[in-house]
Protein backbone atom coordinates (compact mmCIF):
# COMPACT_ATOMS: atom_id res chain seq x y z
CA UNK A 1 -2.00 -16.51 -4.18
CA UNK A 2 -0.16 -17.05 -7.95
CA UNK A 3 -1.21 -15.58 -10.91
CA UNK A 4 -1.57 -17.88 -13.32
CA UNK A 5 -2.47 -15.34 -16.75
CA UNK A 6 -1.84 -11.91 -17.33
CA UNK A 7 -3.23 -9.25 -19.90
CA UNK A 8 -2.27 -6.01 -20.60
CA UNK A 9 -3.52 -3.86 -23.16
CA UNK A 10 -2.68 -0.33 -23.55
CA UNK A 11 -1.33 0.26 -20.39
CA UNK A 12 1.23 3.15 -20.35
CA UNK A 13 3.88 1.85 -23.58
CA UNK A 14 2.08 -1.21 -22.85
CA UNK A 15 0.56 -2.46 -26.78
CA UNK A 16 -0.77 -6.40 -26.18
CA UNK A 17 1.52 -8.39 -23.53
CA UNK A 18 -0.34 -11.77 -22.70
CA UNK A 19 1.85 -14.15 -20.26
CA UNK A 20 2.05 -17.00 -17.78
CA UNK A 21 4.36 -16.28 -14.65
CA UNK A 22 6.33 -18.23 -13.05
CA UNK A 23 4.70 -19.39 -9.74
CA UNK A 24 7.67 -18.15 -7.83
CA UNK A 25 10.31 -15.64 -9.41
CA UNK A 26 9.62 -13.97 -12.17
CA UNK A 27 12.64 -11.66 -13.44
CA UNK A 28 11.63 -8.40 -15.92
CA UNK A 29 15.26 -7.66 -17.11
CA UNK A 30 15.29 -4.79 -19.64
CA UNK A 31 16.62 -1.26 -19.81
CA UNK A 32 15.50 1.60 -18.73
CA UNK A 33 11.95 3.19 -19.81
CA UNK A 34 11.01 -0.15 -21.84
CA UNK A 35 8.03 -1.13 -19.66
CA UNK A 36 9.17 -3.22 -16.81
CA UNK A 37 7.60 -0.83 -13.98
CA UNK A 38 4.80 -0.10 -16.35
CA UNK A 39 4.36 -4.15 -15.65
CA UNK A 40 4.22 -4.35 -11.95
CA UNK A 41 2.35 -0.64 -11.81
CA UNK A 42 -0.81 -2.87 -14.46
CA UNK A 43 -0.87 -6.33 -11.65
CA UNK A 44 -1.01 -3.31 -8.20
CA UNK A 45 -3.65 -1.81 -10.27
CA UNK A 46 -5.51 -4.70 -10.20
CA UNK A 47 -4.71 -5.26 -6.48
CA UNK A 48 -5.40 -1.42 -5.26
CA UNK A 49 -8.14 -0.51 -7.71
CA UNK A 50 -5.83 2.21 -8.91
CA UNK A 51 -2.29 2.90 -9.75
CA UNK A 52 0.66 3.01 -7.16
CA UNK A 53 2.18 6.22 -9.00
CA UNK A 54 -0.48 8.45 -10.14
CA UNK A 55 -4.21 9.16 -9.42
CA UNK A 56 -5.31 9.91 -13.23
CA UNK A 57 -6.32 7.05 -14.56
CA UNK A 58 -5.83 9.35 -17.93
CA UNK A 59 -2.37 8.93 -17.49
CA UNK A 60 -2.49 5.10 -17.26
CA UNK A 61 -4.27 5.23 -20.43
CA UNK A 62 -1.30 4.67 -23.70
CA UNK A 63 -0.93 7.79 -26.36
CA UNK A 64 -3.66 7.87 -28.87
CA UNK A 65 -6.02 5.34 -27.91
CA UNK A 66 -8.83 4.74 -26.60
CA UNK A 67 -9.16 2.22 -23.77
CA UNK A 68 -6.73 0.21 -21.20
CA UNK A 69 -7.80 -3.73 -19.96
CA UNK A 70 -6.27 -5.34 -17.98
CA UNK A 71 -7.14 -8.90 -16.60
CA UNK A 72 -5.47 -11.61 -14.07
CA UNK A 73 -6.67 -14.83 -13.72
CA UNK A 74 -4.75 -16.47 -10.37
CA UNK A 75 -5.40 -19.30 -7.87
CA UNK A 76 -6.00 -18.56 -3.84
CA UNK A 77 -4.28 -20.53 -1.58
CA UNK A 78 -7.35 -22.64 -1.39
CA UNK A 79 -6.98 -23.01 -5.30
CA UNK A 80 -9.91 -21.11 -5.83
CA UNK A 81 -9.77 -19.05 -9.20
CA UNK A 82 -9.86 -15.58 -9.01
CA UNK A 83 -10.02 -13.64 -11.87
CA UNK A 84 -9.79 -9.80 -11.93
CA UNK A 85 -10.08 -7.13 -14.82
CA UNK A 86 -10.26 -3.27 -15.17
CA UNK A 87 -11.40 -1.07 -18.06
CA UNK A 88 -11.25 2.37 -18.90
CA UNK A 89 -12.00 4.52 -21.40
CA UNK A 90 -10.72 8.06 -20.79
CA UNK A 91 -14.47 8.28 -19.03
CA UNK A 92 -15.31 5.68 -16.94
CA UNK A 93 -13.63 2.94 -15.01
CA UNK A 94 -15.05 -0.42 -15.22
CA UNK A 95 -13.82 -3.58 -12.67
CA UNK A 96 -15.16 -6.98 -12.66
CA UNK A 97 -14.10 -9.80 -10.10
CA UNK A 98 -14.80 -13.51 -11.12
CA UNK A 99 -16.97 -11.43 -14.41
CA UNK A 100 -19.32 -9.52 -12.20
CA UNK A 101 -19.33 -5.65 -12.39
CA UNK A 102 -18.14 -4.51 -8.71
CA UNK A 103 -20.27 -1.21 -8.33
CA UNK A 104 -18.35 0.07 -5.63
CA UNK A 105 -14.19 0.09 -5.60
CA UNK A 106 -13.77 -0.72 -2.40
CA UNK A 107 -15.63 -4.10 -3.20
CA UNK A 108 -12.53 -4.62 -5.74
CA UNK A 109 -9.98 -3.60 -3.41
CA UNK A 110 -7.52 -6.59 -2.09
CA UNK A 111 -9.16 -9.54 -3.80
CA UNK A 112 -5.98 -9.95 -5.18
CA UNK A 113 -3.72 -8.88 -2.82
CA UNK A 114 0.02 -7.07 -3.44
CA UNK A 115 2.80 -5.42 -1.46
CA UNK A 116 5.28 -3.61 -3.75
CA UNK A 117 8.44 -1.58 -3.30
CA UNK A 118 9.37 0.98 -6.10
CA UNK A 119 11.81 3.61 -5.52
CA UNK A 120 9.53 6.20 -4.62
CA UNK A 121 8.84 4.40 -1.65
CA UNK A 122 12.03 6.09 0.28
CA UNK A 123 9.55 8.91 0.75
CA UNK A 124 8.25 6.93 3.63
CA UNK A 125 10.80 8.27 5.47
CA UNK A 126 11.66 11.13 4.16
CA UNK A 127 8.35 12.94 3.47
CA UNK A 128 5.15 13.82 5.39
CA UNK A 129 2.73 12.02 7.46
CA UNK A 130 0.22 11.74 4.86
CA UNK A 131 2.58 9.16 2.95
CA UNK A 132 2.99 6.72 6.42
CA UNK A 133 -0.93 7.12 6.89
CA UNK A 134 -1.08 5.93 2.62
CA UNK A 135 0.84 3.12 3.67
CA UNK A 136 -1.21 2.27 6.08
CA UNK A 137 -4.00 2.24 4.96
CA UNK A 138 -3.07 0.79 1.49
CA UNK A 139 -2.28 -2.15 3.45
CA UNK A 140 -5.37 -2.44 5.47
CA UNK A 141 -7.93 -2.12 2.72
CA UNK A 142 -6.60 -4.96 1.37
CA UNK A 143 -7.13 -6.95 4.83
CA UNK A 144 -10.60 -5.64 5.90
CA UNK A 145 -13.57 -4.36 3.18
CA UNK A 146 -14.98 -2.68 6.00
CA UNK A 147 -11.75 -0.80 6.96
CA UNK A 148 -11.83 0.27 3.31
CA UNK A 149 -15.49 1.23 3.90
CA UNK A 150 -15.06 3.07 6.98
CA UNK A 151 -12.12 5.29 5.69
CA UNK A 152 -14.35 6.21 2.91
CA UNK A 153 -17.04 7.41 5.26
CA UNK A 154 -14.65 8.81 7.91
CA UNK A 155 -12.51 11.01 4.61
CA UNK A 156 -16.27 11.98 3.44
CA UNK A 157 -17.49 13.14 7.78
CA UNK A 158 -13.89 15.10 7.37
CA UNK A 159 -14.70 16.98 4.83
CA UNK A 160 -18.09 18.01 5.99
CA UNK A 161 -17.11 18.54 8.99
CA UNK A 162 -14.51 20.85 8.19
CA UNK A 163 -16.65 22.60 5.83
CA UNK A 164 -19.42 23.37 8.38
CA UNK A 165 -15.86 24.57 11.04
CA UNK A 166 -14.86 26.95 7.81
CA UNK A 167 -18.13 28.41 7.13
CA UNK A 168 -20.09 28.70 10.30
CA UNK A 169 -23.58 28.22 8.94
CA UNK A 170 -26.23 28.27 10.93
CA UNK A 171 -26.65 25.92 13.71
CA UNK A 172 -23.27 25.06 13.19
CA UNK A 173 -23.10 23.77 16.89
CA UNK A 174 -25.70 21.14 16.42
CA UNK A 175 -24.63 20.15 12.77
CA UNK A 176 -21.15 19.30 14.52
CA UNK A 177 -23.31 17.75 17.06
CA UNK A 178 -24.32 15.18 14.59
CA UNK A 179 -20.99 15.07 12.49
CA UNK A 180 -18.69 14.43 15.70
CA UNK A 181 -21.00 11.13 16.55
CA UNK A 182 -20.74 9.75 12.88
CA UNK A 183 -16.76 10.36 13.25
CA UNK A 184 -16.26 8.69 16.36
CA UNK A 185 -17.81 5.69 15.12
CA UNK A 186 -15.70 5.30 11.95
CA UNK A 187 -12.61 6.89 13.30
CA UNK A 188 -12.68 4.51 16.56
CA UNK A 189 -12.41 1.76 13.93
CA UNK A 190 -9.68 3.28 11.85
CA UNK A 191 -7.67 3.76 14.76
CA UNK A 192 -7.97 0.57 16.68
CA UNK A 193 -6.82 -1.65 13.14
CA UNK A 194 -3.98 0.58 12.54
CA UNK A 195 -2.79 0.49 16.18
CA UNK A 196 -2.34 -3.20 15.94
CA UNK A 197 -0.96 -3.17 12.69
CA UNK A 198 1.65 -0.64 13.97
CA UNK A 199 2.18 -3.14 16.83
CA UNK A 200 3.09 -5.83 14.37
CA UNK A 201 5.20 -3.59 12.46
CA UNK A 202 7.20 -2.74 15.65
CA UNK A 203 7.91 -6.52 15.91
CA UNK A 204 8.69 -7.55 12.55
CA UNK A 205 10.52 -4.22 10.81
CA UNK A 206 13.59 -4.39 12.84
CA UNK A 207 13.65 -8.04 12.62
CA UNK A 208 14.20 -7.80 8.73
CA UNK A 209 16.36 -4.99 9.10
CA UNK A 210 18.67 -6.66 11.43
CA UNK A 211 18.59 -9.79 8.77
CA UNK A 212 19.23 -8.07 5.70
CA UNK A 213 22.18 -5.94 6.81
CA UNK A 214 23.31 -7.73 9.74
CA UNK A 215 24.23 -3.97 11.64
CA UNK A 216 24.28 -3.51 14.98
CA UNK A 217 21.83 -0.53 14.14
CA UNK A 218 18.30 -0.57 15.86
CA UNK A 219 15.05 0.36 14.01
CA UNK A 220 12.52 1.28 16.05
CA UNK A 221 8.26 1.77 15.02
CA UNK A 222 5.79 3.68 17.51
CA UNK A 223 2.47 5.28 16.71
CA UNK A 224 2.07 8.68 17.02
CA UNK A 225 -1.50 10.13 17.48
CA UNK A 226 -3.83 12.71 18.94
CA UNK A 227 -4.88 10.21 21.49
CA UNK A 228 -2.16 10.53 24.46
CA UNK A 229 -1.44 8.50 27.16
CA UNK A 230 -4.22 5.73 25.96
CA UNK A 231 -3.10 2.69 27.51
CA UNK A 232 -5.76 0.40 26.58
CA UNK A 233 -6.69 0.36 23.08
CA UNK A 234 -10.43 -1.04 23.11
CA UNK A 235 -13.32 0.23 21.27
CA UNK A 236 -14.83 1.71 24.10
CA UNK A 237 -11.67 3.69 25.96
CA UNK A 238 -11.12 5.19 22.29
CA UNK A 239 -14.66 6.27 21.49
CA UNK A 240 -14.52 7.87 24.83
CA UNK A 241 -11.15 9.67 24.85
CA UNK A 242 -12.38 10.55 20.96
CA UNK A 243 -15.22 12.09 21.52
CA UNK A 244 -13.75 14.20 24.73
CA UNK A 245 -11.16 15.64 23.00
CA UNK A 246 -13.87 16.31 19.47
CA UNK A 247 -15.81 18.53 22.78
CA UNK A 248 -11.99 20.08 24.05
CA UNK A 249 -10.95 21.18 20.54
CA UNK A 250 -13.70 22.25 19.04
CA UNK A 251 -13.19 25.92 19.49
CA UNK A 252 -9.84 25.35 18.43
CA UNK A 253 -10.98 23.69 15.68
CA UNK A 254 -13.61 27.04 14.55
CA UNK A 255 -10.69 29.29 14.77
CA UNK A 256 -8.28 27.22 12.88
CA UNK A 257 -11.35 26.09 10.07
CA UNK A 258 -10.17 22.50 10.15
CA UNK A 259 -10.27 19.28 12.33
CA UNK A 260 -7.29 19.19 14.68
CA UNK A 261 -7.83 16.03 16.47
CA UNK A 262 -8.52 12.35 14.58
CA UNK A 263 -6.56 9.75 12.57
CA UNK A 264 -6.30 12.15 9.60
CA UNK A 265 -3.79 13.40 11.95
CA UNK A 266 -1.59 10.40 12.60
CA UNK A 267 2.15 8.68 11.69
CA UNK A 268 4.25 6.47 12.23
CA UNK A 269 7.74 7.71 13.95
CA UNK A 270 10.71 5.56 12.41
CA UNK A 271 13.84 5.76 14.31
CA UNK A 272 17.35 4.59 14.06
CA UNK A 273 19.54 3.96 17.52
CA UNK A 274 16.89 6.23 19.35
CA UNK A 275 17.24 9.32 16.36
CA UNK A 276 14.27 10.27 13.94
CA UNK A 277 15.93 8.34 10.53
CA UNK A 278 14.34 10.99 8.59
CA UNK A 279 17.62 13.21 9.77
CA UNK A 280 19.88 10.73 10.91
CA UNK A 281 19.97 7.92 9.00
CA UNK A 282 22.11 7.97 5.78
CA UNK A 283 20.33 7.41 2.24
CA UNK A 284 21.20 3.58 2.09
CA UNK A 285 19.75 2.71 5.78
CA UNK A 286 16.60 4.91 4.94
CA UNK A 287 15.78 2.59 1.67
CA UNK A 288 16.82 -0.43 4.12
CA UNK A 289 13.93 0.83 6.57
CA UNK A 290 11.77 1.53 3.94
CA UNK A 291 12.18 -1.66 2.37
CA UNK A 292 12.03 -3.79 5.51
CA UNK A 293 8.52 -2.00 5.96
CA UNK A 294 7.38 -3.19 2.57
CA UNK A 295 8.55 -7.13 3.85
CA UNK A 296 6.60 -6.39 7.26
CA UNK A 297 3.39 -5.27 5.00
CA UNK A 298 3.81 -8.77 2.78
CA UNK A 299 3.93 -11.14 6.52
CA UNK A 300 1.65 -9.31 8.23
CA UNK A 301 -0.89 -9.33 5.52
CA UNK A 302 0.31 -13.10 4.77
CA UNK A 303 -0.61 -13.35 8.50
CA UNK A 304 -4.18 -11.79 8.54
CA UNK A 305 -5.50 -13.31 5.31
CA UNK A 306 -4.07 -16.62 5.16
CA UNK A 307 -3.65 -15.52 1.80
CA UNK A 308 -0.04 -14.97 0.43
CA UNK A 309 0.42 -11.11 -1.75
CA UNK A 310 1.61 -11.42 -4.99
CA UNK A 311 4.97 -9.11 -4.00
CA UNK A 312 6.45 -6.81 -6.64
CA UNK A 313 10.30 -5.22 -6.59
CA UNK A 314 10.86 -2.34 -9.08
CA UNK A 315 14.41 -1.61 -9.43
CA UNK A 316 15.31 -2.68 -5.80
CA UNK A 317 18.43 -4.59 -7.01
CA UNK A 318 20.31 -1.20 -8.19
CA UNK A 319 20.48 -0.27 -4.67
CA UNK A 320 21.67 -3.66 -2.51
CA UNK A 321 25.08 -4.82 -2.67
CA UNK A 322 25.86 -8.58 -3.67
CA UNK A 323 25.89 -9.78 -0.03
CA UNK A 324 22.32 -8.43 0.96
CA UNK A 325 20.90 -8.67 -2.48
CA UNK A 326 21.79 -12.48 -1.07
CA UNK A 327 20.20 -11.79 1.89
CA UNK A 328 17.15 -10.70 0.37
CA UNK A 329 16.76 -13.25 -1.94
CA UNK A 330 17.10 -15.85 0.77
CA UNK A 331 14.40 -14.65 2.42
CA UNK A 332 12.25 -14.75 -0.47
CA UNK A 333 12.84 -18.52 -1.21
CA UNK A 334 11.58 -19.11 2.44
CA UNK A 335 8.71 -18.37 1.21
CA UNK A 336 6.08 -20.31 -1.10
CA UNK A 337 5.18 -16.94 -3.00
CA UNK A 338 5.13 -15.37 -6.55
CA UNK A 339 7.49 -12.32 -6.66
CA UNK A 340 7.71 -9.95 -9.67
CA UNK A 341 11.52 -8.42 -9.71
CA UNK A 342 12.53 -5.95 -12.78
CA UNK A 343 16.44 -5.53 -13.09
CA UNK A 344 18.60 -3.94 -15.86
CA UNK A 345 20.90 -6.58 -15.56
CA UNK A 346 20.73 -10.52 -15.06
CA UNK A 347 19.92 -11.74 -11.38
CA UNK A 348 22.08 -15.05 -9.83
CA UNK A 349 19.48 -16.90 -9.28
CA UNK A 350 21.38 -20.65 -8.86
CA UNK A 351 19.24 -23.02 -7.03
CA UNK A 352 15.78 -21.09 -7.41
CA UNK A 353 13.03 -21.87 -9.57
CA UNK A 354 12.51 -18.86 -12.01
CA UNK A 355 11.05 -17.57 -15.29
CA UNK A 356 13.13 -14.64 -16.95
CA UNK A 357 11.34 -11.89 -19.19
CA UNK A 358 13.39 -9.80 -21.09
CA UNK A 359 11.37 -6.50 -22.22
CA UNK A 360 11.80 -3.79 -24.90
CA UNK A 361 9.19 -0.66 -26.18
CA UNK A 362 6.85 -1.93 -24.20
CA UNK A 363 6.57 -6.27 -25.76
CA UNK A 364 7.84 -8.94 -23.89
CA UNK A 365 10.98 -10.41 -26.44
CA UNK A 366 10.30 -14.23 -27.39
């Protein structure tokens, strides 16, 4: 996938920016707070259906006016065109693939498809669950529709659910009844996708590791849920050990007011030469692990799709020395894709086929 036009208008200090990338690199050199990351955060936008750093769209939305657009046009590996656009105007939000209005967001999700790494992203080792279950899932939508659909209904079953375990109305028994078979049905789906995307991830993320800073250091990925000792991950063994714990916990569950057993519950444990990296790995391997997660996202979606992500570094140079900035950049030419990179300072780029965009307040310089 290459994008082919880009449009921004009123995006963050975003005025009018209109360009063509580069169908491979594409460098966004400029200093800090002049718009680079405000350019990656519009094309993820138009890949996730919503921004990568804030849930108010307000926020998106540049000081004083009235509306944001943005709008991709891009080619598919089968050299389809694709084009994409969002609107908003401080009340609704308006999306459109190939010009038809997409009523639903999750029918917008991942038809243009992006893995990105901004430097937020060391909180997915360093924070909660609820940030490794993001990434997940952020990567998933853009593989399945239905995945997207099915978390949708399983977050709405949640809440009910745990509404009716708060509140105790009557016939609570039988209401949970009903509520624990819709559950099982999308949560058996949820959790059989993300198991063997975790598998994948177990393969590839210490590969990339290993390659970029060529340590004798071992990263290691397992899945940690609420359903132990499941050897066999098929539909069937899950809806059944699913629904027998739902039964198990559910007076737990009254006394507590919330669900205690499901994939809201999940994560991913990241470890480094056996130890949870969270504690023992130093700041520089934890952005290293984080990073080589984002690469694992971009080839295992690559893998799923047949459809290559439009990949987008925000300030990921600052933080690599010459020798694995190298690294990195090798691995990048292996690969026929278009990759966004913004940089304060020039990248050597001697061999590789690039465009370079130099950006201040917000305009791309001529």
């Amino acid at each position: 996938m290459k994008i082919e036009e880009l449009t921004i208008s009123n995006f963050r200090n975003i005025v009018n920016l209109r360009i063509n990338p580069h169908p491979n690199f594409n460098i966004v050199i400029g200093d800090n707070g002049q718009g680079k990351s405000n350019l990656l955060e519009a094309i993820s936008c138009l890949g996730l259906g919503k921004s990568m750093k804030t849930s108010t769209d307000r926020h998106l939305l540049k000081k004083d006016e009235e509306l944001f657009y943005l709008k991709i046009k891009a080619l598919t590996e089968k050299d389809k065109e694709l084009t994409v656009e969002m609107g908003y105007d401080k009340v609704n939000k308006k999306v459109k693939v190939n010009g038809l209005v997409q009523k639903k967001l999750v029918d917008f999700i991942g038809n243009l498809k992006v893995t990105y790494f901004i430097p937020e992203d060391l909180s997915l080792i360093k924070d909660s669950p609820d940030v490794r279950r993001k990434f997940l899932d952020t990567m998933l939508c853009q593989i399945s529709n239905k995945y997207c659909v099915y978390l949708m209904h399983y977050k709405k079953i949640l809440e009910q659910r745990n509404k009716v375990l708060k509140e105790r109305p009557n016939r609570y028994n039988e209401i949970l009844d009903v509520l624990d078979t819709l559950i099982n049905e999308y949560g058996v789906y949820l959790w059989r996708l993300r198991y063997t995307a975790v598998q994948k991830l177990k393969e590839l993320c210490p590969q990339f590791f290993s390659e970029i800073t060529e340590e004798d250091s071992v990263v290691e990925i397992d899945y940690k849920t609420t359903l132990k000792n499941l050897t066999e991950w098929t539909e069937e063994n899950i809806s059944t050990m699913y629904a027998s714990l739902l039964r198990e916990n559910r007076n737990l569950d009254l006394e507590r007011g919330y669900s205690t057993i499901g994939p809201h519950r999940d994560d991913i444990v990241i470890n480094i030469d056996g130890m949870d990296s969270k504690h023992f790995a130093s700041q520089g391997q934890q952005r290293l692990i984080a990073l080589s997660l984002k690469m694992s996202e971009f080839k295992l979606m690559k893998e799923a799709t047949d459809e290559t992500p439009i990949l987008l570094l925000d300030d990921i140079l600052s933080e690599l020395d010459d020798k694995k900035i190298s690294k990195l950049l090798e691995f990048l030419s292996q690969n026929d894709l278009q990759v966004f990179i913004t940089t304060a300072v020039g990248i050597p780029l001697d061999g590789l086929s690039y465009k370079e965009w130099r950006m201040s307040k917000g305009n791309i310089l001529p």
